[in-house]
C-alpha atoms as a PDB file:
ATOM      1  CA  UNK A   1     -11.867   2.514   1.368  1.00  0.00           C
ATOM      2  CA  UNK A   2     -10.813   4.406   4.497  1.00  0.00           C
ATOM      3  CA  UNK A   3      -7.196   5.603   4.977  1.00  0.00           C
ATOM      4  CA  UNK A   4      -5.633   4.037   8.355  1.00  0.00           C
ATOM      5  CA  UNK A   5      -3.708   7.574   8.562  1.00  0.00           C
ATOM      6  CA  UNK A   6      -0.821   5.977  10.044  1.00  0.00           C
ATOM      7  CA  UNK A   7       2.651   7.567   9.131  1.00  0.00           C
ATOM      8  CA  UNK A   8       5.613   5.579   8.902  1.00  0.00           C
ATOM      9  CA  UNK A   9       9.215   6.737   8.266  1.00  0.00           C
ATOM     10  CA  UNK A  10      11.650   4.555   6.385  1.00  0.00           C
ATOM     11  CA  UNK A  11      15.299   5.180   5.573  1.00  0.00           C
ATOM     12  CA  UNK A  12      16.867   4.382   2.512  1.00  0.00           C
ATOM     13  CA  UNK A  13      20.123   2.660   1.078  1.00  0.00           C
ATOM     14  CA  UNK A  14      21.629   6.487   0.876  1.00  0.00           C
ATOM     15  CA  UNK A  15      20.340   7.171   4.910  1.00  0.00           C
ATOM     16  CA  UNK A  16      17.128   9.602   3.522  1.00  0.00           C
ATOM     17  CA  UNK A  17      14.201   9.463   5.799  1.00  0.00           C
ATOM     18  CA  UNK A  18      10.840   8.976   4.030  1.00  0.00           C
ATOM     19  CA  UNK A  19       7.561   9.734   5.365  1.00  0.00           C
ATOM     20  CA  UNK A  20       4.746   7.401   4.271  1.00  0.00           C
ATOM     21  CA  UNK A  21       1.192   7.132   5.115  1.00  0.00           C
ATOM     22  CA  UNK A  22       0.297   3.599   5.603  1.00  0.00           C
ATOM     23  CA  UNK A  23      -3.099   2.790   3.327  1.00  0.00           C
ATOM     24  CA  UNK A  24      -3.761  -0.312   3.818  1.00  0.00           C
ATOM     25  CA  UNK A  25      -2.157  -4.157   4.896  1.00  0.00           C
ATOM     26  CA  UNK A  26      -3.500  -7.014   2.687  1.00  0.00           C
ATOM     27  CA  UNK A  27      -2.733 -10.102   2.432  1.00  0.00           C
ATOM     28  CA  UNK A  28      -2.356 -12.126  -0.532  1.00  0.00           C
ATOM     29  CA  UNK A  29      -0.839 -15.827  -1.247  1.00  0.00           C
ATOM     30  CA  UNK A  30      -0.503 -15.809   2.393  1.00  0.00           C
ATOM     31  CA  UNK A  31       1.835 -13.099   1.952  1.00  0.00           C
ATOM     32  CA  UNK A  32       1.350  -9.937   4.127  1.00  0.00           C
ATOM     33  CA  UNK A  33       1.720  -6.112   1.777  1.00  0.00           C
ATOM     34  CA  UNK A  34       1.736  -2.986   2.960  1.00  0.00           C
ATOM     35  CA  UNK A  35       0.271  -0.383   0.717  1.00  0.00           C
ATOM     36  CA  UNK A  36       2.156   3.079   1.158  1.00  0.00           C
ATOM     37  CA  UNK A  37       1.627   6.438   0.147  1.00  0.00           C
ATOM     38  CA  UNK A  38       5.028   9.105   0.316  1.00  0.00           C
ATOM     39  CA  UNK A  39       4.083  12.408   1.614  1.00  0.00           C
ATOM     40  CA  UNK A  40       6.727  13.834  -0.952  1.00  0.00           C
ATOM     41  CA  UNK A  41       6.802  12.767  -4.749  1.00  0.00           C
ATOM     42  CA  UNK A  42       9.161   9.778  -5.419  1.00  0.00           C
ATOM     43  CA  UNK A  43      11.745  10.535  -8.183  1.00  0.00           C
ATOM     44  CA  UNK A  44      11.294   8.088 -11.025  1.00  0.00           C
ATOM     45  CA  UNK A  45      14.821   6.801 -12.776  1.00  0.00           C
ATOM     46  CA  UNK A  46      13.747   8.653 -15.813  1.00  0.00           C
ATOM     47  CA  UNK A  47      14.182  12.087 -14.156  1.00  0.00           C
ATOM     48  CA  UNK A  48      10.064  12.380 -13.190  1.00  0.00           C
ATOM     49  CA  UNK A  49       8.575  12.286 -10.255  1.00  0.00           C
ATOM     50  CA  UNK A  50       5.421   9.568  -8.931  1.00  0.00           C
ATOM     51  CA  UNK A  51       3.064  10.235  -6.092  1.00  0.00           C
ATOM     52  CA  UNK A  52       1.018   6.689  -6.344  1.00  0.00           C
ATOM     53  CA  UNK A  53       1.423   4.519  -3.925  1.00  0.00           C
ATOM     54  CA  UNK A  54       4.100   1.695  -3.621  1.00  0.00           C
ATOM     55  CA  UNK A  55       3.701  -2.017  -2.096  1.00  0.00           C
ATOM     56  CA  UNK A  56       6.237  -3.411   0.021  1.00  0.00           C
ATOM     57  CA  UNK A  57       5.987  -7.176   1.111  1.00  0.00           C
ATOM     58  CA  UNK A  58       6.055  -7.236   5.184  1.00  0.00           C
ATOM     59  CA  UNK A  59       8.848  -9.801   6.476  1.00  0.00           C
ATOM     60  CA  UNK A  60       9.680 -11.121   9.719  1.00  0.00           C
ATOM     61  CA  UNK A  61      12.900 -11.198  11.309  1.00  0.00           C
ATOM     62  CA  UNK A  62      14.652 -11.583  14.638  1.00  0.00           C
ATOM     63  CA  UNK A  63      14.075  -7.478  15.088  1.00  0.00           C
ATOM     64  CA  UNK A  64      10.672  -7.614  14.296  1.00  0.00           C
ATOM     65  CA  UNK A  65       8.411  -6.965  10.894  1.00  0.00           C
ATOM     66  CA  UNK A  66      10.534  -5.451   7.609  1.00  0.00           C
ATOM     67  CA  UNK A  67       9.229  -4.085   5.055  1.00  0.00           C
ATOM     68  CA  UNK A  68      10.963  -5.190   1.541  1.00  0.00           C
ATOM     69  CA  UNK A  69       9.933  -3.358  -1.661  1.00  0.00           C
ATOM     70  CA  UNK A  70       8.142  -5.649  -4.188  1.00  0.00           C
ATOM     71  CA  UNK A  71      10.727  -5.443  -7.099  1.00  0.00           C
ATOM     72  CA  UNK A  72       9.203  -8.368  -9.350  1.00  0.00           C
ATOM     73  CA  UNK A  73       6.204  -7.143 -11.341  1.00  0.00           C
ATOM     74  CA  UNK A  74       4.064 -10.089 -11.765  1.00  0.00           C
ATOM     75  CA  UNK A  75       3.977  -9.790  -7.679  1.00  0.00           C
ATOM     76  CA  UNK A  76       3.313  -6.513  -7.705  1.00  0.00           C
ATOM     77  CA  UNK A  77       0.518  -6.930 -10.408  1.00  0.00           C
ATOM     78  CA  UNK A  78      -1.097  -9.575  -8.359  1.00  0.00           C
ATOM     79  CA  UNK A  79      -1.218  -7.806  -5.337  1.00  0.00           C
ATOM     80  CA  UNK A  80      -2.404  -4.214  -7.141  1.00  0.00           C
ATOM     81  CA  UNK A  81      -5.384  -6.413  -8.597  1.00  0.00           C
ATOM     82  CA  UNK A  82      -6.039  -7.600  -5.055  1.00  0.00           C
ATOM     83  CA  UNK A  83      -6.292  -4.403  -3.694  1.00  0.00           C
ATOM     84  CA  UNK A  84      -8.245  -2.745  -6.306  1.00  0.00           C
ATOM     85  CA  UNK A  85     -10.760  -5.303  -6.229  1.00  0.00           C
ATOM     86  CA  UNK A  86     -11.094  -5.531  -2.423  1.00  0.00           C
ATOM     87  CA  UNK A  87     -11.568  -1.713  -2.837  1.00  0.00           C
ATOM     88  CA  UNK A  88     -14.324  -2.230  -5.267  1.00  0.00           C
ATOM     89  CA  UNK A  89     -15.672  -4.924  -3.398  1.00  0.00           C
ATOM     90  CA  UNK A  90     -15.788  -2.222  -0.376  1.00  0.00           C
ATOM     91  CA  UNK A  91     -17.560   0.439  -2.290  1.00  0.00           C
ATOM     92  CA  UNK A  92     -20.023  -1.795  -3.389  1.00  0.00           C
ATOM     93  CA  UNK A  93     -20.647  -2.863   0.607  1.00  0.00           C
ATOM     94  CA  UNK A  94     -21.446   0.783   1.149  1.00  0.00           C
ATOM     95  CA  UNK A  95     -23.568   1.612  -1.732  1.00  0.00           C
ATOM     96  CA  UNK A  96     -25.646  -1.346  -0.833  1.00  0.00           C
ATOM     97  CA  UNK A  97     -25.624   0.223   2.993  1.00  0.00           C
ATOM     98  CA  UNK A  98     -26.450   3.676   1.710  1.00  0.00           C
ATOM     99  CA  UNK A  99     -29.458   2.136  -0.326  1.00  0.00           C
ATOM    100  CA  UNK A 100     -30.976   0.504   2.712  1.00  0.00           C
ATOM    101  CA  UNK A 101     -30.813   3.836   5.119  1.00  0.00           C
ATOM    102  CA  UNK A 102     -32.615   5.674   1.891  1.00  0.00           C
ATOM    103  CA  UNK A 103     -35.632   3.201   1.501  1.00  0.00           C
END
């Protein structure tokens, strides 16, 4: 799967500015998601520290598109699964491409 390399800065409740790398944009339920990636670790509530990537649902409003974080887990399951099996479904694409140039 190939990185859109996009950065994106978001602010948070406290007025921090966050640089993200956008991943991808899926959609799933007829929801739209935007997968992110921080440049800097994200402090975990037990003191730690994650670098995966978060989802955030992408919303429309009278400004334009918002991005809300996906807080339920069931949600964020479903669209994790979607993603990692549209990434799979990718790599297969290419190893089937890659097997065609060799022959």
């Amino acid at each position: 799967m190939e990185e859109r390399n996009e950065v994106l800065t978001l602010v948070d409740e406290e007025g921090k500015e966050h640089l993200f790398s956008i991943v991808d944009l899926i959609v799933v339920e007829e929801k739209e998601y935007a997968i992110l990636l921080p440049f800097e670790k994200v402090e975990e509530p037990d003191g730690g520290a994650a670098d995966e990537a978060v989802i955030f649902r992408v919303l429309q409003d009278e400004q334009g598109q918002v991005l809300m974080v996906v807080e339920d887990d069931q949600e964020w399951e479903n669209v994790a699964t979607a993603w990692e099996e549209r990434g799979s479904d990718e790599e297969e694409d290419m190893d089937v491409e890659e097997m065609d140039i060799e022959d």
